[in-house]
Protein backbone atom coordinates (compact mmCIF):
# COMPACT_ATOMS: atom_id res chain seq x y z
CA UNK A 1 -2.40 -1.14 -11.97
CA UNK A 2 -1.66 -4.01 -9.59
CA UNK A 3 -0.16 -3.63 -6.07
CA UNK A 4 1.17 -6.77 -4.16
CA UNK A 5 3.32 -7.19 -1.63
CA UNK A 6 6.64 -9.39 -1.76
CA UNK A 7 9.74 -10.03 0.18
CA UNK A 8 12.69 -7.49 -0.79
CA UNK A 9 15.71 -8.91 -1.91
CA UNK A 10 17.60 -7.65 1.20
CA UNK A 11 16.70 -9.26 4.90
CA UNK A 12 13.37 -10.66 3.47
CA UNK A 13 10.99 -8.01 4.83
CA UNK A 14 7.56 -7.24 2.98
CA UNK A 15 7.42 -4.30 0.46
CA UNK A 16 4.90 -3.04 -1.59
CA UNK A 17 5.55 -3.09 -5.16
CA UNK A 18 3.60 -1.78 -7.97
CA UNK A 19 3.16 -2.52 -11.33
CA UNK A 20 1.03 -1.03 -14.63
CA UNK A 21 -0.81 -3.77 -16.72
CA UNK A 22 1.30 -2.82 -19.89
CA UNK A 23 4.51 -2.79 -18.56
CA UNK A 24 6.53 -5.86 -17.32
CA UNK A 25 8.59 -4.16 -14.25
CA UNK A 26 7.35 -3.60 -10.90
CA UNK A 27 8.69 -0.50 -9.14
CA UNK A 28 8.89 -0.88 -5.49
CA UNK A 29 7.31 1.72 -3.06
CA UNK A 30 10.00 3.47 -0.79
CA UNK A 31 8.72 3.68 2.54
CA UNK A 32 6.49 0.48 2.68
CA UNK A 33 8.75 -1.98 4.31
CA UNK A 34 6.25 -4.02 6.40
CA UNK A 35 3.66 -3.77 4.36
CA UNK A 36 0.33 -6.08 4.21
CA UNK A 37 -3.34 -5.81 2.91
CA UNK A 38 -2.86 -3.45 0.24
CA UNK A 39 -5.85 -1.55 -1.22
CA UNK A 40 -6.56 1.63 -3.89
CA UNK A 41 -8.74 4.69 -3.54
CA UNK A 42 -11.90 5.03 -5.68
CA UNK A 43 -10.29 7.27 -8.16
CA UNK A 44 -6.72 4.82 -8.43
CA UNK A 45 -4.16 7.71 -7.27
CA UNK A 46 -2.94 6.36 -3.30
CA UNK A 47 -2.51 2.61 -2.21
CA UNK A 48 -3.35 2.03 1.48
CA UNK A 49 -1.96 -0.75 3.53
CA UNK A 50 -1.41 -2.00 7.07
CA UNK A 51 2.90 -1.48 8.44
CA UNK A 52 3.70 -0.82 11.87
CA UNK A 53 0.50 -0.93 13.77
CA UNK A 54 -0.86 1.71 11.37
CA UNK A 55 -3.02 2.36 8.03
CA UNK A 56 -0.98 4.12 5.73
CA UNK A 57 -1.17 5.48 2.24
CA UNK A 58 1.27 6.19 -0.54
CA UNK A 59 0.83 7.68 -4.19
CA UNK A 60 1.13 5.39 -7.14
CA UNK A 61 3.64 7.95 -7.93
CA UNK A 62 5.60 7.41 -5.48
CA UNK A 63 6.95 9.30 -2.32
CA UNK A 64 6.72 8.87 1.59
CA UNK A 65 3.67 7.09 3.01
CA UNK A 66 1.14 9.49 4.98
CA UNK A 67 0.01 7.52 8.49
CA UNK A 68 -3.92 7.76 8.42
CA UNK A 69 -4.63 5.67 12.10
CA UNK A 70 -3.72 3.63 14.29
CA UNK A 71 -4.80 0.07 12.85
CA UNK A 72 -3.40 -2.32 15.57
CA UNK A 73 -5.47 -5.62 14.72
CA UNK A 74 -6.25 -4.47 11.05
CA UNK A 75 -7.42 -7.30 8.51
CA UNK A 76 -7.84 -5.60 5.19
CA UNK A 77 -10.22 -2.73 4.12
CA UNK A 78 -12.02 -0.81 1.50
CA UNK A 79 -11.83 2.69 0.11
CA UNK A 80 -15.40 4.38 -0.34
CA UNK A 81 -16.07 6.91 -2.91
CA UNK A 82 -16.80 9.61 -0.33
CA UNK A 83 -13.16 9.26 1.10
CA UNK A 84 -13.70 6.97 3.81
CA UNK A 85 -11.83 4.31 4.52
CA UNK A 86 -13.49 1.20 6.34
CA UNK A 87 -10.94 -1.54 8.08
């Protein structure tokens, strides 16, 4: 899978999209508007990013985003294999 973020087609704000190697259409992720620095758990089930001053993740299957933190100056991060999350 591939996550990215692009501008939506209405009022140009970020959104995370998604898309699976073999297929050629992205699906966007409801709930991410805002969204930068997008990174996937160990086992390739949630996407986190960065959005409104907070770390957030979403399922690759969709639904709302779960705020993890606060994550005010936040410049990326990684996912460990023991559920920790490092930003």
């Amino acid at each position: 899978m591939l996550a990215y973020i692009a501008q939506n087609a209405s009022g140009g704000m970020t959104q995370l999209y998604m898309r699976r190697l073999g297929q050629l259409e992205s699906t966007v992720l409801s709930g991410s508007i805002g969204a930068r620095d997008p990174f996937f758990s160990p086992d390739g089930q949630w996407i986190a990013f960065f959005a409104d001053g907070r770390l957030k993740k979403i399922s690759v299957t969709g639904g709302p985003p779960v705020a993890l933190c606060d994550a005010k100056e936040a410049r990326g991060g990684a996912w460990a294999e023991d559920d920790t999350i490092i930003f």
